[in-house]
N, C-alpha and C. Protein backbone atom coordinates (compact mmCIF):
# COMPACT_ATOMS: atom_id res chain seq x y z
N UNK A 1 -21.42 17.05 28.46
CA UNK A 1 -22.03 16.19 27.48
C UNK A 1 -22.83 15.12 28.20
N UNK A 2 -23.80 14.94 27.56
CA UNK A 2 -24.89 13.81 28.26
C UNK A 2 -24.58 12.66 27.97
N UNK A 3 -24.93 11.03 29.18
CA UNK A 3 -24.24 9.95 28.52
C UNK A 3 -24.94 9.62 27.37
N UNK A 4 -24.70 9.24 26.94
CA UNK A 4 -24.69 8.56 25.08
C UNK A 4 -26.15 7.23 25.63
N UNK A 5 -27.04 7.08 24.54
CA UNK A 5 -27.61 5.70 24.58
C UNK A 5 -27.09 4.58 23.80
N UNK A 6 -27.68 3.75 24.33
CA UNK A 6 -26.99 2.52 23.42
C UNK A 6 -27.01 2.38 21.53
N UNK A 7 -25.88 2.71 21.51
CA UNK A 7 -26.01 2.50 19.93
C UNK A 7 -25.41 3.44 19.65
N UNK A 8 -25.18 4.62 20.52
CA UNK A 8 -24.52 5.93 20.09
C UNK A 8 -23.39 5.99 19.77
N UNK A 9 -22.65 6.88 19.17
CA UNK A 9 -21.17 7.07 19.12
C UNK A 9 -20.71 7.63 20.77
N UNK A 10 -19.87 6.80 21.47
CA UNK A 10 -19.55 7.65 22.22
C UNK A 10 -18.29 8.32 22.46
N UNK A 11 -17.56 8.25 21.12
CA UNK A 11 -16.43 9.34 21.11
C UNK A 11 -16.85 9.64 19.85
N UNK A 12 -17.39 10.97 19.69
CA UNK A 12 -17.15 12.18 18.77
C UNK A 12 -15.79 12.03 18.09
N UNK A 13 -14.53 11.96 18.66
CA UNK A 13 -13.37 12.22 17.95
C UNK A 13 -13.18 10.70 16.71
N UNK A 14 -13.67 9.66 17.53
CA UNK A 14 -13.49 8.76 16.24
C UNK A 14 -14.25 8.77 15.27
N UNK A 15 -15.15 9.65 15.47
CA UNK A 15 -16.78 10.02 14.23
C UNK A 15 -15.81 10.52 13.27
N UNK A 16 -15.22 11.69 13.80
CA UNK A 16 -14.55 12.78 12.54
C UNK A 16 -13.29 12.18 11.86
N UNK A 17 -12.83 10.89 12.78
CA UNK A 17 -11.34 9.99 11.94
C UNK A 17 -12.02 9.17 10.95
N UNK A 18 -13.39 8.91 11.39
CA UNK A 18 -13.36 8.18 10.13
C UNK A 18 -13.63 8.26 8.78
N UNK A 19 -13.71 9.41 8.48
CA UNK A 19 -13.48 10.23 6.92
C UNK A 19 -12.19 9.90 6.68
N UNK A 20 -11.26 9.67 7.07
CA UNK A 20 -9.97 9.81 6.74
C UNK A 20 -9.63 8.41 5.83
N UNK A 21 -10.32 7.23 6.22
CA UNK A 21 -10.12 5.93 5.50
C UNK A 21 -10.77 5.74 4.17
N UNK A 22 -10.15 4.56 3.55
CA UNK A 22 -9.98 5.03 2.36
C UNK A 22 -11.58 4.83 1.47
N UNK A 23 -12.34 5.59 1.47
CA UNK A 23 -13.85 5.21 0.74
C UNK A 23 -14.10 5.11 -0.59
N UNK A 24 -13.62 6.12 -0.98
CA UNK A 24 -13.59 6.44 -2.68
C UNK A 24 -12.97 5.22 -3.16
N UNK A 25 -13.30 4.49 -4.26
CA UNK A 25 -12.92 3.66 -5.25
C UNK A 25 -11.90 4.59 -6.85
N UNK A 26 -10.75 3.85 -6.56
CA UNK A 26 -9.98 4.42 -7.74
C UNK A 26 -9.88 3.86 -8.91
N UNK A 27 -9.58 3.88 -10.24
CA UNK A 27 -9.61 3.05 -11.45
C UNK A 27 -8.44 1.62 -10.76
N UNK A 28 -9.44 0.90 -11.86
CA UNK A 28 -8.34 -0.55 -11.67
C UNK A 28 -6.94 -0.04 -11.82
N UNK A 29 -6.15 -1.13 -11.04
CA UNK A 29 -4.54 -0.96 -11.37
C UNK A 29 -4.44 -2.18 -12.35
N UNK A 30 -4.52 -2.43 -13.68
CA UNK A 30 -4.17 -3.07 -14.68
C UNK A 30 -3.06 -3.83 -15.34
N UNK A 31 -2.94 -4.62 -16.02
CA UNK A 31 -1.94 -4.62 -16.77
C UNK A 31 -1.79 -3.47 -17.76
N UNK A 32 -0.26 -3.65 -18.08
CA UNK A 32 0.10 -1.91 -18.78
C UNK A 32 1.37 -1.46 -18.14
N UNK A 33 1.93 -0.07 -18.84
CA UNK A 33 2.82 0.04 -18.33
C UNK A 33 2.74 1.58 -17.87
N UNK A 34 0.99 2.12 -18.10
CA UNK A 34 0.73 4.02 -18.21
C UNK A 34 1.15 3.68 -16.18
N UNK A 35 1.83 4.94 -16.45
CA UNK A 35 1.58 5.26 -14.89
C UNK A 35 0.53 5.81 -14.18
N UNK A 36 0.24 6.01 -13.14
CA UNK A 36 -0.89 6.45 -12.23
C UNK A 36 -0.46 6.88 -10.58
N UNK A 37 -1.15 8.03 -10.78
CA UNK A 37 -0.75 8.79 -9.10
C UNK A 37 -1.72 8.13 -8.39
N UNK A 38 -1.32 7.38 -7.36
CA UNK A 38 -2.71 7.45 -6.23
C UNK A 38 -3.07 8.61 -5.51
N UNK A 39 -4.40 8.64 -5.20
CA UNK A 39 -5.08 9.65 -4.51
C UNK A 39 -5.15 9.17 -3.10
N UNK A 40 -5.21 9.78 -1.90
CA UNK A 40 -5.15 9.86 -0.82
C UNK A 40 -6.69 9.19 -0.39
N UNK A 41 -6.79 8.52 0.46
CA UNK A 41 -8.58 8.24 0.64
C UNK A 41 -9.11 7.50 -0.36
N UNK A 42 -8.50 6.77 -1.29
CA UNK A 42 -8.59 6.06 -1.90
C UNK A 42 -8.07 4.58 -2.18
N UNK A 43 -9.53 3.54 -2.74
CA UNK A 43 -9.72 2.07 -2.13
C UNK A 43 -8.93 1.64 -3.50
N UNK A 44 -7.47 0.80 -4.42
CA UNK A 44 -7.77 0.41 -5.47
C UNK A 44 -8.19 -1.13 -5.61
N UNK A 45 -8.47 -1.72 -6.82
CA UNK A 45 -8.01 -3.04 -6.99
C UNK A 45 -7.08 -3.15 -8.00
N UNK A 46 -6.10 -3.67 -7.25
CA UNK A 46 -4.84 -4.53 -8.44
C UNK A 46 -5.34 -5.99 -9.02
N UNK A 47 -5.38 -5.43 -10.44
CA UNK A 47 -5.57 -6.59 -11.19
C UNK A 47 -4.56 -6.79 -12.44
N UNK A 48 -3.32 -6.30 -12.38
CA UNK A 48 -2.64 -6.64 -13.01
C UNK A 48 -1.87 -8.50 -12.78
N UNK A 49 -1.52 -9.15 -13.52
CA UNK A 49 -0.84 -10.23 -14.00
C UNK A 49 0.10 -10.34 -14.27
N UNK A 50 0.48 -9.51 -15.67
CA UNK A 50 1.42 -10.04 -16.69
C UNK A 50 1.42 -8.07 -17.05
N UNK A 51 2.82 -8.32 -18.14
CA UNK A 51 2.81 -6.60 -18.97
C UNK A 51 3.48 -6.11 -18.22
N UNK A 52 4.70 -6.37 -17.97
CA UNK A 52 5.82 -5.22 -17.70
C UNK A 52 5.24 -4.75 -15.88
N UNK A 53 6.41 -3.76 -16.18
CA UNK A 53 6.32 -3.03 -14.98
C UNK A 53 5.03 -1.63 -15.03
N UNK A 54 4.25 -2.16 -14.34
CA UNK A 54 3.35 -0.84 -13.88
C UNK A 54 3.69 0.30 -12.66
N UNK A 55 4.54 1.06 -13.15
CA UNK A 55 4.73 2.46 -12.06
C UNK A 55 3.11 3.40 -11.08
N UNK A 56 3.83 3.02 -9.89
CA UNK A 56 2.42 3.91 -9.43
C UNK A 56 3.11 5.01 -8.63
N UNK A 57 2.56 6.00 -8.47
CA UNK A 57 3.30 7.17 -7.66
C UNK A 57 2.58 7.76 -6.60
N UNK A 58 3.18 7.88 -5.61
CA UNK A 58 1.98 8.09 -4.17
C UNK A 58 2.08 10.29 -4.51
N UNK A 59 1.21 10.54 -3.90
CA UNK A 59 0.90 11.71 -3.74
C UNK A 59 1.72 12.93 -2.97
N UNK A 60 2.27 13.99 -3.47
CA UNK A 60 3.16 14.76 -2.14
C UNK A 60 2.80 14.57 -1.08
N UNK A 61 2.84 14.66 -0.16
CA UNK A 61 2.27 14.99 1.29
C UNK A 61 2.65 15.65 2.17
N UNK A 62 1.92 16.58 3.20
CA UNK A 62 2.58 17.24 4.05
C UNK A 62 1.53 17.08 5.58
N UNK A 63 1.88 17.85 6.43
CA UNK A 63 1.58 18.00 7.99
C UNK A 63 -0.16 17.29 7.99
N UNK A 64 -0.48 18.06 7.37
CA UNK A 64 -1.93 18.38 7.08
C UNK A 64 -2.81 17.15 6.60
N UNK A 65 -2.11 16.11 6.24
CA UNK A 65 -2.03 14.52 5.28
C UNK A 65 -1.91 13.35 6.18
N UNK A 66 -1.97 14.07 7.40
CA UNK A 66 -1.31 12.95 8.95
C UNK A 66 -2.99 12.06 8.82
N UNK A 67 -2.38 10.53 8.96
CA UNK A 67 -3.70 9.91 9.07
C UNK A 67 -4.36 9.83 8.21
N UNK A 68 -4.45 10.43 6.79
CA UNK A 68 -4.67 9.50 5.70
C UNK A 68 -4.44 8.53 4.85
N UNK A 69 -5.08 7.93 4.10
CA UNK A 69 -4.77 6.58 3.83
C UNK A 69 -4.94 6.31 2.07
N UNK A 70 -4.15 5.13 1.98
CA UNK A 70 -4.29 4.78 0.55
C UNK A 70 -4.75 3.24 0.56
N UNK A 71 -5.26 2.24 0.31
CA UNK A 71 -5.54 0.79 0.43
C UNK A 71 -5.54 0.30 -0.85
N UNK A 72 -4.51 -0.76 -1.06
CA UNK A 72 -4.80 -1.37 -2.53
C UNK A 72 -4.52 -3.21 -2.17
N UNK A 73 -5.82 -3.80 -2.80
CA UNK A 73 -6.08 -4.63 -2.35
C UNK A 73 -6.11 -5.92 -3.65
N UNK A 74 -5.60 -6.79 -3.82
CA UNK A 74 -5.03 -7.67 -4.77
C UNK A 74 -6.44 -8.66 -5.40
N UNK A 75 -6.97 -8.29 -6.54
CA UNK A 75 -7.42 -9.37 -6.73
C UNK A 75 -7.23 -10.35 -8.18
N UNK A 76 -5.78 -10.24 -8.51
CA UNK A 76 -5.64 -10.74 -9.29
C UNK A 76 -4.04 -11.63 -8.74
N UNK A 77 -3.25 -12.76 -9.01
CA UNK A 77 -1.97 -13.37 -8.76
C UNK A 77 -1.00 -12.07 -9.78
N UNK A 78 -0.40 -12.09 -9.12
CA UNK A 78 1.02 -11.16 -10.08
C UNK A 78 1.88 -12.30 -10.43
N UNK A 79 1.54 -12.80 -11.90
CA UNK A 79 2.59 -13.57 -12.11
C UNK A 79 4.21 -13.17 -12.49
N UNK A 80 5.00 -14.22 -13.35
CA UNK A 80 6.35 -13.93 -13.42
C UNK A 80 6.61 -12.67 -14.22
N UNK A 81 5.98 -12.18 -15.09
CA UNK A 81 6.59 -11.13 -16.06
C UNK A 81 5.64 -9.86 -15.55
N UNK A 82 4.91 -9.54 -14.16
CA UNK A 82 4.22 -8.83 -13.52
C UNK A 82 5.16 -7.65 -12.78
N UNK A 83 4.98 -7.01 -12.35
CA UNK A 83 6.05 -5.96 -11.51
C UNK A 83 5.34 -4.56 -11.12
N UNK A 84 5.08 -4.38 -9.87
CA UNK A 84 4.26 -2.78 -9.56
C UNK A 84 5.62 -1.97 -8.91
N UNK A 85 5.69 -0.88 -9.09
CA UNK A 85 6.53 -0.24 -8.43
C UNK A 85 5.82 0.89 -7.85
N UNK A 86 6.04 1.32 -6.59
CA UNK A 86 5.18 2.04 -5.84
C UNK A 86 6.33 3.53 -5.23
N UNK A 87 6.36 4.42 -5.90
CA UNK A 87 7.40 5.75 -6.02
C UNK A 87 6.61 6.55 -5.08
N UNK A 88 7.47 7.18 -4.10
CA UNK A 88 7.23 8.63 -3.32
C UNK A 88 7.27 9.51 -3.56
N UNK A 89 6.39 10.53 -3.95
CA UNK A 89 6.97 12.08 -4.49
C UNK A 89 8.09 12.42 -3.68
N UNK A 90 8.99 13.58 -4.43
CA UNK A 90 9.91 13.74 -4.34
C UNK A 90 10.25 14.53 -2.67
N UNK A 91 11.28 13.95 -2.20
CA UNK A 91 11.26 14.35 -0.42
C UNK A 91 10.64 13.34 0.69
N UNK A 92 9.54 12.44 0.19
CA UNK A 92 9.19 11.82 0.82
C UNK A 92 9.58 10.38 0.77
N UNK A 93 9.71 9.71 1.87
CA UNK A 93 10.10 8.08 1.92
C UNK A 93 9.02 7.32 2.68
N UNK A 94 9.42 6.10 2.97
CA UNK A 94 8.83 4.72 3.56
C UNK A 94 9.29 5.06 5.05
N UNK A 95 8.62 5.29 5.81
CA UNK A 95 8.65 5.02 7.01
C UNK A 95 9.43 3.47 7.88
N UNK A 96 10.70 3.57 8.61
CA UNK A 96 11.11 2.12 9.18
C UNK A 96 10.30 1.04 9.51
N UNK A 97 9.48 1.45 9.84
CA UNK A 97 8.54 0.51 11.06
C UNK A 97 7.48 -0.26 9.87
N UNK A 98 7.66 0.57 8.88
CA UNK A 98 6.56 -0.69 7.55
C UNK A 98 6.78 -1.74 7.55
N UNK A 99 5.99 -2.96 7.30
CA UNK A 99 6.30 -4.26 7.58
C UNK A 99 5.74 -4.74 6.56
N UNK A 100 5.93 -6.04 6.35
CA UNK A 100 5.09 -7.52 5.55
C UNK A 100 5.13 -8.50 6.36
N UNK A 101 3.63 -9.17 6.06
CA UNK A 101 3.63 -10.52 6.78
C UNK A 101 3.19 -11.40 5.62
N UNK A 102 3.66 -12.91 6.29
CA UNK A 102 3.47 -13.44 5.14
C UNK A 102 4.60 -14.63 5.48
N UNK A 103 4.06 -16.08 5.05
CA UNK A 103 5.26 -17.05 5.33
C UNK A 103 6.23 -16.70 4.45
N UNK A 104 7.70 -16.73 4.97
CA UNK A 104 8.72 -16.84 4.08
C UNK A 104 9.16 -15.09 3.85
N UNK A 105 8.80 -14.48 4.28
CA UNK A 105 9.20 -13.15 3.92
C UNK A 105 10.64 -13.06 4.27
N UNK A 106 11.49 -12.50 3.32
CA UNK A 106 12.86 -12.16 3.87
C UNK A 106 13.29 -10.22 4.12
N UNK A 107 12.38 -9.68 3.17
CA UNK A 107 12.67 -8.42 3.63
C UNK A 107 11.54 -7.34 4.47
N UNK A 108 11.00 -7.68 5.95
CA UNK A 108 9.92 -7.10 6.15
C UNK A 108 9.54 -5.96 5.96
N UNK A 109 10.63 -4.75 5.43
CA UNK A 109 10.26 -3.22 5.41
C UNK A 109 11.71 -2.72 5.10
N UNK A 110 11.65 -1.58 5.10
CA UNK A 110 12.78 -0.69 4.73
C UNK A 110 14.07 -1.14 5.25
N UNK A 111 14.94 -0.98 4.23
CA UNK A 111 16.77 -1.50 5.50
C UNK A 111 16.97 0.20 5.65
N UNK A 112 16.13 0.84 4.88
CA UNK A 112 17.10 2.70 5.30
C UNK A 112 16.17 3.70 5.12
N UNK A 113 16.31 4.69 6.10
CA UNK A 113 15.43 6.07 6.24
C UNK A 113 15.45 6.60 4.61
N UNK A 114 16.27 6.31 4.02
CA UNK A 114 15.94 6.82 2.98
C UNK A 114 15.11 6.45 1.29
N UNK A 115 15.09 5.06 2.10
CA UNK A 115 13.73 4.06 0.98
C UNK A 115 13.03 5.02 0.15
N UNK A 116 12.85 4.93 -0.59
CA UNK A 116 11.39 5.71 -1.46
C UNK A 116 11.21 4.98 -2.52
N UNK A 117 11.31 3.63 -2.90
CA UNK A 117 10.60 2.84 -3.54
C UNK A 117 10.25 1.88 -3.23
N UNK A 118 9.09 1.03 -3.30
CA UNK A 118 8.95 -0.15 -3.11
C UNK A 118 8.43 -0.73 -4.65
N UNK A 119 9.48 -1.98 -5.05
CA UNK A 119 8.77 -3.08 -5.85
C UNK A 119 8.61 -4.23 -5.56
N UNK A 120 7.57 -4.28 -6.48
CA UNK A 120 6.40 -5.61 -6.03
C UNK A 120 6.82 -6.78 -7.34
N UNK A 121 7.41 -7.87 -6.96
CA UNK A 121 7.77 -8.73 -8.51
C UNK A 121 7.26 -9.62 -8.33
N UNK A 122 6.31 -10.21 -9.17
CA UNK A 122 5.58 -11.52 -9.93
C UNK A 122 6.39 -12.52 -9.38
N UNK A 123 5.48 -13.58 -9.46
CA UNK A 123 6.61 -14.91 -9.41
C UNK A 123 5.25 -15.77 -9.85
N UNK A 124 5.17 -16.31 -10.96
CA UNK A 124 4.19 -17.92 -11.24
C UNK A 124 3.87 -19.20 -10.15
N UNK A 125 5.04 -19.46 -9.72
CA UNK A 125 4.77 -20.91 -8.16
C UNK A 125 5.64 -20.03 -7.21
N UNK A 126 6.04 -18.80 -7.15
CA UNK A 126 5.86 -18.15 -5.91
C UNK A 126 5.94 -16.84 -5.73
N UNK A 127 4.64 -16.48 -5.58
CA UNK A 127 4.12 -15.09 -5.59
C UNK A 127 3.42 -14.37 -4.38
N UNK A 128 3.91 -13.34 -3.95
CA UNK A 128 3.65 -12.86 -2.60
C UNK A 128 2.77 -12.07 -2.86
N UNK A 129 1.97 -11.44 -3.88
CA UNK A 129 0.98 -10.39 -3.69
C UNK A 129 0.25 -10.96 -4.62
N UNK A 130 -1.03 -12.37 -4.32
CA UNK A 130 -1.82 -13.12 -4.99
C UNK A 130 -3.40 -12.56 -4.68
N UNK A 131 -4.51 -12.98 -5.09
CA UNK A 131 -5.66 -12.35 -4.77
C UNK A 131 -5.41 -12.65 -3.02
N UNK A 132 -6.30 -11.37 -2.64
CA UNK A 132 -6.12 -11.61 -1.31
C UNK A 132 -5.41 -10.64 -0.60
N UNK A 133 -4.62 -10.22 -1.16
CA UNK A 133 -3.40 -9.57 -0.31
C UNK A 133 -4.04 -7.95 -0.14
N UNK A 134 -3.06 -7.57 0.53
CA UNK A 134 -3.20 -5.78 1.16
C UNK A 134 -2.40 -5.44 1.30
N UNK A 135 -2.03 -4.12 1.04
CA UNK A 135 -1.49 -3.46 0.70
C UNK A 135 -2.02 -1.85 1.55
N UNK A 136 -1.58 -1.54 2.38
CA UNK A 136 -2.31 -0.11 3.00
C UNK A 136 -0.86 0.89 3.51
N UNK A 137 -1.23 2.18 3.03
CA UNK A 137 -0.17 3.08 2.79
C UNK A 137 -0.91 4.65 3.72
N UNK A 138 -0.35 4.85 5.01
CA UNK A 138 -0.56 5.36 5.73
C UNK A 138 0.30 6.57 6.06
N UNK A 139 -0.38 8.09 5.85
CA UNK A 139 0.69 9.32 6.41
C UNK A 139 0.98 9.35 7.53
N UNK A 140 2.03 8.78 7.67
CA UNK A 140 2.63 8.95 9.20
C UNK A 140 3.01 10.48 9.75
N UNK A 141 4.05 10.66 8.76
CA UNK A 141 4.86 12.47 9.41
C UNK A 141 4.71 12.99 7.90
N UNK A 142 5.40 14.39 7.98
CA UNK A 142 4.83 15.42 6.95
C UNK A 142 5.65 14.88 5.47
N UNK A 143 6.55 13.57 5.76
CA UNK A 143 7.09 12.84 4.50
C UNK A 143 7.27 11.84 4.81
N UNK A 144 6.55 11.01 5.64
CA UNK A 144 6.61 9.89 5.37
C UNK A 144 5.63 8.81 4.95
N UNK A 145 5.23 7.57 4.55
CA UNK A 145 4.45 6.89 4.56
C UNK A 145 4.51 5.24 5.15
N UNK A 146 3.54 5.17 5.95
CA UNK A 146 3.74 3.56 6.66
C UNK A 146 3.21 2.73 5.50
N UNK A 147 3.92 1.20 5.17
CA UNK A 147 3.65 0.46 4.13
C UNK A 147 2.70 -0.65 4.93
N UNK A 148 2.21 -0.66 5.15
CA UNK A 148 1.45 -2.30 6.09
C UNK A 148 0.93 -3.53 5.13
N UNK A 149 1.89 -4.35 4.64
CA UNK A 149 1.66 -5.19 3.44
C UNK A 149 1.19 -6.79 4.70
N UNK A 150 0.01 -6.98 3.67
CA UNK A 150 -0.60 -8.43 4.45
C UNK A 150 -0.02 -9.28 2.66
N UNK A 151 0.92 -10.06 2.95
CA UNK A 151 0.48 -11.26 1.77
C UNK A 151 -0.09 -12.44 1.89
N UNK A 152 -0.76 -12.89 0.77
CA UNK A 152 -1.13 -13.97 0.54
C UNK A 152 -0.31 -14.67 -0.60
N UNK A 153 0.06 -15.70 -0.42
CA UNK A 153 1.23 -16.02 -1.22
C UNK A 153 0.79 -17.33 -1.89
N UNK A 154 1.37 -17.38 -3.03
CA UNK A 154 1.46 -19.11 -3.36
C UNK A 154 3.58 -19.24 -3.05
N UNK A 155 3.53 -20.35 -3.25
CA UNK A 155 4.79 -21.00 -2.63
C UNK A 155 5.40 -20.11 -1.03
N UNK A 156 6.69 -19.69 -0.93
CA UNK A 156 7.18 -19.02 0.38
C UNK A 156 6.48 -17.01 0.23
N UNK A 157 6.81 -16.96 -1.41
CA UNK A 157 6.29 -15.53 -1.62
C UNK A 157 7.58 -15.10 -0.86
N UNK A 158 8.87 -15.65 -0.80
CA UNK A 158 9.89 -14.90 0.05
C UNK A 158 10.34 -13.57 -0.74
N UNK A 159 10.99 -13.54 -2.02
CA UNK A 159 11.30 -12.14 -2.56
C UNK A 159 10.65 -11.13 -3.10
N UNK A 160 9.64 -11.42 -2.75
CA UNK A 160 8.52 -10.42 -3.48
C UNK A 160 8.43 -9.05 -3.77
N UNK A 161 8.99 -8.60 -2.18
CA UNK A 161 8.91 -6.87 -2.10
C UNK A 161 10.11 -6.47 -1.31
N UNK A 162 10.63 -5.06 -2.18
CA UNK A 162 11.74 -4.92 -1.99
C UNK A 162 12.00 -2.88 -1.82
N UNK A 163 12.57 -2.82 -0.87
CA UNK A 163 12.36 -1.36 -0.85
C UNK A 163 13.50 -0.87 -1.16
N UNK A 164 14.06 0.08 -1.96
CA UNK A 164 15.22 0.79 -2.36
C UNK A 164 15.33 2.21 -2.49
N UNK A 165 16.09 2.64 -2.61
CA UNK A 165 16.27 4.24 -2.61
C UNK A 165 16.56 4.44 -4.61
N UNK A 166 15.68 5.02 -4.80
CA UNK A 166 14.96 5.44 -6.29
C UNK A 166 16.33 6.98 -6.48
């Protein structure tokens, strides 16, 4: 291969990874209580508030799913009567190593290999997933998914997100 000029890609292999991130735009995540599958490669915005618990459900996944991505990105405060719950198809869990950052966090990621839910709860003067925040959901192995939560919080945002076995 010839050297590259300035401006070029000069790894080919990161040309072809970057299809894998998330481009496509998905319907708002709303207030409401309809559920919704996320799609793989797909950007959402959470704009729910208020209205119950909104169920979202991540996609089967297998071998073939390594390195794709889901991104949902906050632009609304989740207040007190707010709640997302984020379900694994069936077989698949939360990967250990998922984290949250964020002042005040008390639970950074999974306590057990066998997690497969994460909820997200409102709080009015202290809320961990306020505009701002991220949320990115990554195929690690042929069932698992990495959670990489950035919050932006009003007050500590300490109980916010909580992972349990569904």
């Amino acid at each position: 291969m010839a050297i590259p000029m300035y401006g070029q890609n000069k790894d080919g292999e990161k040309l072809s990874k970057s299809s894998e991130k998330p481009l496509d735009i998905g319907t708002d995540l709303a207030d409401g209580t309809a559920a919704i599958t996320l799609v793989l490669g797909t950007t959402y915005r959470e704009v729910v508030t208020t209205g119950g618990t909104k169920p979202l459900t991540l996609p089967a996944i297998s071998e073939s799913d390594l390195g794709k991505q889901i991104l949902i990105i906050s632009n609304a405060v989740l207040a007190a009567s707010g709640i997302i719950t984020i379900a694994c198809a069936s077989g698949d869990t939360y990967h250990l190593a998922s984290s949250t950052t964020g002042l005040g966090v008390t639970a950074p990621g999974p306590a057990a290999d066998a997690n497969n839910l994460l909820t997200i709860t409102g709080a009015n003067t202290n809320c961990g997933f306020q505009k701002g925040s991220t949320l990115l959901l990554e195929v690690v192995a042929s069932d698992e998914w990495m959670c990489t939560i950035n919050s932006v919080h009003i007050g500590s945002g300490s109980n916010t997100f909580v992972y349990t076995t569904a």
